[in-house]
N, C-alpha and C. Protein backbone atom coordinates (compact mmCIF):
# COMPACT_ATOMS: atom_id res chain seq x y z
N UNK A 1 0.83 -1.18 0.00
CA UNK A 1 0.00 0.00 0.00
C UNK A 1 0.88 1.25 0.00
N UNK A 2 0.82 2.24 -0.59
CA UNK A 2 1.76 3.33 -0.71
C UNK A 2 1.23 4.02 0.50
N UNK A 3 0.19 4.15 1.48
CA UNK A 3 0.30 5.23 2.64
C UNK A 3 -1.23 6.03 2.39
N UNK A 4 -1.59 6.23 0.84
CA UNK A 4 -2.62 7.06 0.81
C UNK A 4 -3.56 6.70 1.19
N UNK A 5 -4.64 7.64 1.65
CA UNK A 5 -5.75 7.53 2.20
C UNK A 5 -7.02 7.22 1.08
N UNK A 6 -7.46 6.08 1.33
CA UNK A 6 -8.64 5.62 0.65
C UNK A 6 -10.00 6.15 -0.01
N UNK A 7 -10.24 7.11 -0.50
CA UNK A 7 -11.31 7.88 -0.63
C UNK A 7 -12.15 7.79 -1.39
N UNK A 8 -13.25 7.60 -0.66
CA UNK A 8 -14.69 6.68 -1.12
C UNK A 8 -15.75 8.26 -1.36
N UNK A 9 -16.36 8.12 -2.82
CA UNK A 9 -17.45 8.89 -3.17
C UNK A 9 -18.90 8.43 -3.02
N UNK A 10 -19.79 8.87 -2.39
CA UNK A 10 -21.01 8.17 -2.27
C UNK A 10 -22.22 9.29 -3.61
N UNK A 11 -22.57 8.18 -4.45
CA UNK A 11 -23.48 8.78 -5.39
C UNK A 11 -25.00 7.95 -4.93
N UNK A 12 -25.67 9.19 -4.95
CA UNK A 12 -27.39 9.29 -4.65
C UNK A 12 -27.76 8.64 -6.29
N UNK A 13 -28.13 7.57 -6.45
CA UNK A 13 -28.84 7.90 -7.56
C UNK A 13 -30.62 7.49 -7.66
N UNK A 14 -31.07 8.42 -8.55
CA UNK A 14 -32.55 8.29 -8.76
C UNK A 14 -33.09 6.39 -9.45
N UNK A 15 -34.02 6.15 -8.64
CA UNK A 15 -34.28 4.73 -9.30
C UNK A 15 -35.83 4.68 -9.45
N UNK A 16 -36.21 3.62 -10.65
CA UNK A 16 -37.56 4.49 -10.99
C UNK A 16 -37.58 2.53 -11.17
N UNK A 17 -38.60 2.45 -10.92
CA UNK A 17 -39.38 0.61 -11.66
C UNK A 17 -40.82 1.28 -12.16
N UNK A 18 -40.88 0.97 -13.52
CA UNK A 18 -42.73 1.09 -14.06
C UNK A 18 -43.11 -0.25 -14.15
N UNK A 19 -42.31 -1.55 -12.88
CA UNK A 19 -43.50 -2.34 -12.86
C UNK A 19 -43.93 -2.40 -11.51
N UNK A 20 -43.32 -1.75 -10.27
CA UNK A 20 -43.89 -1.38 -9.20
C UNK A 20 -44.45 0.39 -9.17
N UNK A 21 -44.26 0.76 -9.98
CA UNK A 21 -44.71 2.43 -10.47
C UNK A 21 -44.14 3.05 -9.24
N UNK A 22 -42.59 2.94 -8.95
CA UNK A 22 -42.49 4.10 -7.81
C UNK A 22 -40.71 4.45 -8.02
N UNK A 23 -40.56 5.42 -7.32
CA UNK A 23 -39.24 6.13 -7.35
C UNK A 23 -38.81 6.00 -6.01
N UNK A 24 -37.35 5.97 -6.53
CA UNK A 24 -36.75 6.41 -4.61
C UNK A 24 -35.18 6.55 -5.33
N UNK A 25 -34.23 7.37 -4.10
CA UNK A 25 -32.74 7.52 -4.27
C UNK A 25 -32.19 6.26 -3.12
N UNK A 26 -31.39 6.05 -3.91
CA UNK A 26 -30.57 4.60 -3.55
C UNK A 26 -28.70 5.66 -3.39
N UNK A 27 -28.59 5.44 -2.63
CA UNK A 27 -27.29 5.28 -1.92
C UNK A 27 -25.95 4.21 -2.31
N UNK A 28 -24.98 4.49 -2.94
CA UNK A 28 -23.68 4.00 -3.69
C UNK A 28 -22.25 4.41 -3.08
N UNK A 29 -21.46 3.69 -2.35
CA UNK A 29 -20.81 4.10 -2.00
C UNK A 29 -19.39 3.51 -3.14
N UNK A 30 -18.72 4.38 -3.70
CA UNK A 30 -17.48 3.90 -4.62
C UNK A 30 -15.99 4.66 -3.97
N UNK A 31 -15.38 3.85 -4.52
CA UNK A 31 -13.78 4.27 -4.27
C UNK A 31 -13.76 5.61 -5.26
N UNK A 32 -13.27 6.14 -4.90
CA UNK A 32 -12.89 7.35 -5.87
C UNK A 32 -11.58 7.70 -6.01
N UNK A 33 -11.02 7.50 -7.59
CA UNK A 33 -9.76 7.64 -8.14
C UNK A 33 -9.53 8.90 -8.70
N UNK A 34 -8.33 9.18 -9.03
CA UNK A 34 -8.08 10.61 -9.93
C UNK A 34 -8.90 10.24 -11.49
N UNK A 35 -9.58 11.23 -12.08
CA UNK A 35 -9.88 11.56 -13.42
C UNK A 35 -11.18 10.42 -13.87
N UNK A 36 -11.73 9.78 -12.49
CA UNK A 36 -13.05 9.43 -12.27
C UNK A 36 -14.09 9.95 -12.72
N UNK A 37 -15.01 9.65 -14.09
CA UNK A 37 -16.12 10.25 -14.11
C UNK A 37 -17.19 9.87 -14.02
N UNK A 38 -19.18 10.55 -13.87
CA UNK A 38 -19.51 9.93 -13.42
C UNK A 38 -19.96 8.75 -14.12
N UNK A 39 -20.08 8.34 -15.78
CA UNK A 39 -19.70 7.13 -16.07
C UNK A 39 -18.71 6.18 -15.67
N UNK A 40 -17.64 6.36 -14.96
CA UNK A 40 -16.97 5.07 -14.50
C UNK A 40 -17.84 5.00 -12.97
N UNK A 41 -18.05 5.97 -12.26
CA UNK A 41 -18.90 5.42 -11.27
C UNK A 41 -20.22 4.92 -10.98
N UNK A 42 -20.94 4.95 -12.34
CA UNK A 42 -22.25 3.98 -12.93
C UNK A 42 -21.84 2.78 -12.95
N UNK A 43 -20.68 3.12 -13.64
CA UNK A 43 -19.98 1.42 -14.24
C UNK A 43 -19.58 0.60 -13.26
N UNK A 44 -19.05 1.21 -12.42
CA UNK A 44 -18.38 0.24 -11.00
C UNK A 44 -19.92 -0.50 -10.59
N UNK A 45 -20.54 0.46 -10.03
CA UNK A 45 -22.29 0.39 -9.32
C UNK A 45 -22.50 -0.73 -10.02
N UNK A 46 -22.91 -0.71 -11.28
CA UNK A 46 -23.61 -2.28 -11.96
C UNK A 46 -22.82 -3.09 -12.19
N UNK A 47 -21.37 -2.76 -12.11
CA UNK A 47 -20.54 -4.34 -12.56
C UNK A 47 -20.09 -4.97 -11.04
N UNK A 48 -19.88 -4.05 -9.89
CA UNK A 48 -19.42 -4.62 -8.52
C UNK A 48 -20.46 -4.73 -7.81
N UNK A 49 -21.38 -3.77 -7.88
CA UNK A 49 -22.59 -3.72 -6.42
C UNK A 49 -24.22 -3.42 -7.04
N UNK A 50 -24.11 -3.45 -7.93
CA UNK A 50 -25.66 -3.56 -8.01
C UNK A 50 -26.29 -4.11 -10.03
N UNK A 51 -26.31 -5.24 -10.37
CA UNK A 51 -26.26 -5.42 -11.64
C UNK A 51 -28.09 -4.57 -12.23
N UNK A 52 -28.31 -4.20 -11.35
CA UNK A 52 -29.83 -3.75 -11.63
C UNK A 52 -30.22 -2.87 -12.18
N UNK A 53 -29.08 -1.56 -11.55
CA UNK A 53 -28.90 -0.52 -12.05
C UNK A 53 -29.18 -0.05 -13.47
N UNK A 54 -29.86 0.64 -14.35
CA UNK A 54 -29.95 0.93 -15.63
C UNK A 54 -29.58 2.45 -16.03
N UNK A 55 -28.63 2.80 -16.99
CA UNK A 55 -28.42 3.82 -17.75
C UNK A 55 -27.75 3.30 -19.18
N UNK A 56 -27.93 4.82 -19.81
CA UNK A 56 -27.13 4.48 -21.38
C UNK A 56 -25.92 5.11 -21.10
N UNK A 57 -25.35 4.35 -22.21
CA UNK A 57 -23.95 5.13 -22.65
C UNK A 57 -23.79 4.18 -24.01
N UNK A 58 -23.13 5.06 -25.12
CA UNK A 58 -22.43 4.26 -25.97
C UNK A 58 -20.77 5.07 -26.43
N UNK A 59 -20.72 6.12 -26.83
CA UNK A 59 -19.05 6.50 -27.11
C UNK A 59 -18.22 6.76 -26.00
N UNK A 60 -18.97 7.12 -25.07
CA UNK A 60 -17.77 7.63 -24.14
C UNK A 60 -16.71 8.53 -24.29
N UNK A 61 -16.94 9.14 -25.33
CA UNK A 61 -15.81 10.44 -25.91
C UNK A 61 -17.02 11.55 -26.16
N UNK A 62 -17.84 12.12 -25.49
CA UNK A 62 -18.42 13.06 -25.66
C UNK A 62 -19.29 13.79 -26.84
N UNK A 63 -19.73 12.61 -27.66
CA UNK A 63 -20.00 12.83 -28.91
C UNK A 63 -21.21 12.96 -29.03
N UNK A 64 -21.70 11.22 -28.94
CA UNK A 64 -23.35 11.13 -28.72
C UNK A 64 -24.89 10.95 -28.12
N UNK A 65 -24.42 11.57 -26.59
CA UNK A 65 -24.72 11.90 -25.94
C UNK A 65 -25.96 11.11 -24.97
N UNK A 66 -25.94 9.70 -25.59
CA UNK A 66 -26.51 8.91 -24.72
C UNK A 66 -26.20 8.59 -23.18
N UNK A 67 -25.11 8.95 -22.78
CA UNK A 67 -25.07 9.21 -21.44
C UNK A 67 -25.60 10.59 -20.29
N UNK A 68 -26.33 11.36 -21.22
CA UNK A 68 -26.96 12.36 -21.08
C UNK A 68 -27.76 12.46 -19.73
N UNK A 69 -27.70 12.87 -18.21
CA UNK A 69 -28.30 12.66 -17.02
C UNK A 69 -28.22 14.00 -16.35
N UNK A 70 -28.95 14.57 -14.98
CA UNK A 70 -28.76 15.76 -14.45
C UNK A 70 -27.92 15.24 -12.74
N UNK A 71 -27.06 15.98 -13.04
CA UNK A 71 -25.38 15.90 -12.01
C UNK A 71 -25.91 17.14 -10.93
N UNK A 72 -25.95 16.59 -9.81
CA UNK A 72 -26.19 17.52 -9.17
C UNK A 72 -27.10 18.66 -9.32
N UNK A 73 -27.99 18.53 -10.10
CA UNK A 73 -29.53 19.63 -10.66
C UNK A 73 -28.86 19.79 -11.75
N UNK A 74 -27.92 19.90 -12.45
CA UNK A 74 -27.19 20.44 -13.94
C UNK A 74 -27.26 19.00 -14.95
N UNK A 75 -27.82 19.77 -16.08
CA UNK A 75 -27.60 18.67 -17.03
C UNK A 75 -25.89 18.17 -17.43
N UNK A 76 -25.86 16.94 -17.75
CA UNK A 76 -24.15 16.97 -18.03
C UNK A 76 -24.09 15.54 -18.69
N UNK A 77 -22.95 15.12 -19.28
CA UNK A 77 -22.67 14.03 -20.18
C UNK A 77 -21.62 13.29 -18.83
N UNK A 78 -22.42 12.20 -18.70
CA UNK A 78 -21.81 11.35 -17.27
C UNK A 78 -20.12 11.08 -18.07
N UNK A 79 -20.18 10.59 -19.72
CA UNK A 79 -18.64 10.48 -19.81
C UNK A 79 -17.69 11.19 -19.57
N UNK A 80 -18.33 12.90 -19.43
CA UNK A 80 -17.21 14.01 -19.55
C UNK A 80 -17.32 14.57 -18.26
N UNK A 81 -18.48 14.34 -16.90
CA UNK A 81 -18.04 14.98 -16.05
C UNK A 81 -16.79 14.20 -15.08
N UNK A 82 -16.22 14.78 -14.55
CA UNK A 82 -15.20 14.46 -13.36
C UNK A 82 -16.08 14.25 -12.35
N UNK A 83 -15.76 13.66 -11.62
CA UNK A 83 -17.11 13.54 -10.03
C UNK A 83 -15.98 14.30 -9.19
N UNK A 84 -14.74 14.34 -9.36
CA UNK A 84 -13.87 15.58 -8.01
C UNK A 84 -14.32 16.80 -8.72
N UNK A 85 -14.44 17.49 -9.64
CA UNK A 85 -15.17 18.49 -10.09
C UNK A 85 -16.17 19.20 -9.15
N UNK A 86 -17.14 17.80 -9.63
CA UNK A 86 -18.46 18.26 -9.46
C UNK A 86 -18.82 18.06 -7.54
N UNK A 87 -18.56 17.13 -6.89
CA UNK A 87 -19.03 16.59 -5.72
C UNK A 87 -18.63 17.46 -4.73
N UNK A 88 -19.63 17.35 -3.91
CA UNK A 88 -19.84 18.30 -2.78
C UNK A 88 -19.77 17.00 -1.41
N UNK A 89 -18.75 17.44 -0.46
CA UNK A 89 -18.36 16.26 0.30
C UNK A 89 -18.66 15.66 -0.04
N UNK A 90 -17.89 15.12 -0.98
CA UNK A 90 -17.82 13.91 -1.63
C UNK A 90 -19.16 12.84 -2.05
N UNK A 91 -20.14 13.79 -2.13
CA UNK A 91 -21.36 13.11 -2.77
C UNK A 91 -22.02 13.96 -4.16
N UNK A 92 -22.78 13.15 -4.93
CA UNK A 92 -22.91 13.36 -6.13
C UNK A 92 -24.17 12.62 -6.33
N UNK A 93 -25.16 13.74 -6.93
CA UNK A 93 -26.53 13.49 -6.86
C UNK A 93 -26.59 12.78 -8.45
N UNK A 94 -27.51 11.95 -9.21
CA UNK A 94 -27.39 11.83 -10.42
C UNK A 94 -29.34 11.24 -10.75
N UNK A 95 -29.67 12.02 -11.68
CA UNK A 95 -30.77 11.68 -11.86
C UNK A 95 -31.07 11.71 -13.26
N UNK A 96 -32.12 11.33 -14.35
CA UNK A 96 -32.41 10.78 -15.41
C UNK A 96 -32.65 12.35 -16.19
N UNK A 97 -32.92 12.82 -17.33
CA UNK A 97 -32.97 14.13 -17.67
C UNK A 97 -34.59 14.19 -17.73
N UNK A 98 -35.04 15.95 -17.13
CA UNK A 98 -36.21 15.75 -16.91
C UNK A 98 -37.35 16.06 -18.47
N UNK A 99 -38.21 15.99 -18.44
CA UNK A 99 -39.31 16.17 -19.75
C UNK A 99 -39.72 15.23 -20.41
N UNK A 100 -39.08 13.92 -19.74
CA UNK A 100 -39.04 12.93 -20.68
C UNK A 100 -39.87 11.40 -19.73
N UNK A 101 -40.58 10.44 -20.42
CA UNK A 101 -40.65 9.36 -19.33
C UNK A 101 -39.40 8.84 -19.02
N UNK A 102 -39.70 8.29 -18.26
CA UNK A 102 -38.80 7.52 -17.15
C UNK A 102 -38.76 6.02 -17.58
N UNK A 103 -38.19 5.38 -17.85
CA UNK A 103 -38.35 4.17 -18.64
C UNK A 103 -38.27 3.22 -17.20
N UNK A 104 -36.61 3.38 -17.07
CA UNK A 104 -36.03 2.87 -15.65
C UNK A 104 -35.13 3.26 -15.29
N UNK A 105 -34.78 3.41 -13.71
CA UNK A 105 -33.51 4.61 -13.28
C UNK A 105 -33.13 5.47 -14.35
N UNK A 106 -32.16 5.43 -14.79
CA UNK A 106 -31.89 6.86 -15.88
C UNK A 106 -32.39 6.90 -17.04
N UNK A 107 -33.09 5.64 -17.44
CA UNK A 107 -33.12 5.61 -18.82
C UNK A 107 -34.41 6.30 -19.25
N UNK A 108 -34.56 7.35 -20.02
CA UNK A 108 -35.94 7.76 -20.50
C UNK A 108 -36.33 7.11 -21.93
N UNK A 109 -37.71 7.71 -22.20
CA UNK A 109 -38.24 7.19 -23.33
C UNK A 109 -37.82 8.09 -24.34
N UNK A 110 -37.19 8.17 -25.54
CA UNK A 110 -36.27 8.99 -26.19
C UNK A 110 -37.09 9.21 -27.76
N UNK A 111 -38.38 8.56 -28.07
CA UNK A 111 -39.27 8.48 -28.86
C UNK A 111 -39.36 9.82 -29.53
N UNK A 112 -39.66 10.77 -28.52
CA UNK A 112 -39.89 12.42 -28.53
C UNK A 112 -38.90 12.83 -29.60
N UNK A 113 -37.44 12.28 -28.67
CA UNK A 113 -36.24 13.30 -29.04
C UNK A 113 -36.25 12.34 -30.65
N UNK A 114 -36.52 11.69 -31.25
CA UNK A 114 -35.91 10.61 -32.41
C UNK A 114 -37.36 11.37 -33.64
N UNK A 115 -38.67 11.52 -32.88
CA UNK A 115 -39.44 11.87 -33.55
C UNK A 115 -39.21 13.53 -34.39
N UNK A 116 -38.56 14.19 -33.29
CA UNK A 116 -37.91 15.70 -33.00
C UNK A 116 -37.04 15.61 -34.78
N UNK A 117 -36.05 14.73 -34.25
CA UNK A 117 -34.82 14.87 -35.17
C UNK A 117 -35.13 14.06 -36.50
N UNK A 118 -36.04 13.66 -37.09
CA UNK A 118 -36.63 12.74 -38.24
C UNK A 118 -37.72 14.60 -38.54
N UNK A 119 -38.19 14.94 -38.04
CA UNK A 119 -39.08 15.92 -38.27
C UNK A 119 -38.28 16.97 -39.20
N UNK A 120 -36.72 17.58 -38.55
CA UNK A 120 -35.83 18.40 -38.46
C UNK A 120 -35.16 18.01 -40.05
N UNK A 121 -35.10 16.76 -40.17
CA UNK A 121 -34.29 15.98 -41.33
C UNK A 121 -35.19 16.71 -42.86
C-alpha cells in the first residue's frame, strides 16, 4: 500500500421501476480515483454492487450523448463529467434528464427526441 488515504465517493442515484410504479434515491458508495467520471462510477455500481442498475452510454468520448443525465440539478454528459469536479463532500446526486418518461432509473423514453430529429431531417 503506498500510505494514501482511501477515498470513497457516495453517489445518490434516482431509481424508478414502471412495474412497481415508484421512485426512490438509492445510496452508492465507490472508491474514488483521480480523473473518475460519473460514467466510471455507474460502471463500478452495476458491474461490482448492483447489476440492476440501468443507464445508457455508448461513445464515451463526448459525442453522442446517450449518457446524457442531471449531475447535481445540472444537465451533463456522465462520460465528460469528473465527479472531483463536481461533488460536494464527496457526494454526487445523479438523476435521469427531466421532460421525458422515465423508462427505468436513468433511462428515459427517447421516442420524442428521435421523432424531434426525423421531423428536423
Amino acid at each position: 500500500m503506498t500510505g494514501e488515504e482511501r477515498r470513497e465517493l457516495v453517489l445518490r442515484v434516482y431509481r424508478y421501476s414502471s412495474k412497481e410504479r415508484r421512485s426512490w434515491i438509492q445510496e452508492y458508495r465507490v472508491p474514488l480515483y483521480r480523473g473518475m467520471t460519473v460514467l466510471d462510477a455507474l460502471l463500478y455500481i452495476r458491474q461490482r454492487l448492483d447489476p440492476t442498475l440501468v443507464f445508457r452510454y455508448s461513445c464515451r468520448m463526448g459525442t453522442c450523448g446517450s449518457c446524457g443525465v442531471i449531475v447535481n440539478g445540472e444537465p451533463r454528459l456522465a462520460c465528460q463529467t469528473q465527479v472531483a469536479s463536481i461533488a460536494k463532500d464527496n457526494v454526487v446526486e445523479v438523476g435521469p434528464p427531466p421532460g421525458y418518461p422515465v423508462v427505468r432509473d436513468l433511462v428515459i423514453d427517447m421516442t420524442r427526441v428521435f421523432e424531434n430529429h426525423r421531423r428536423v431531417k
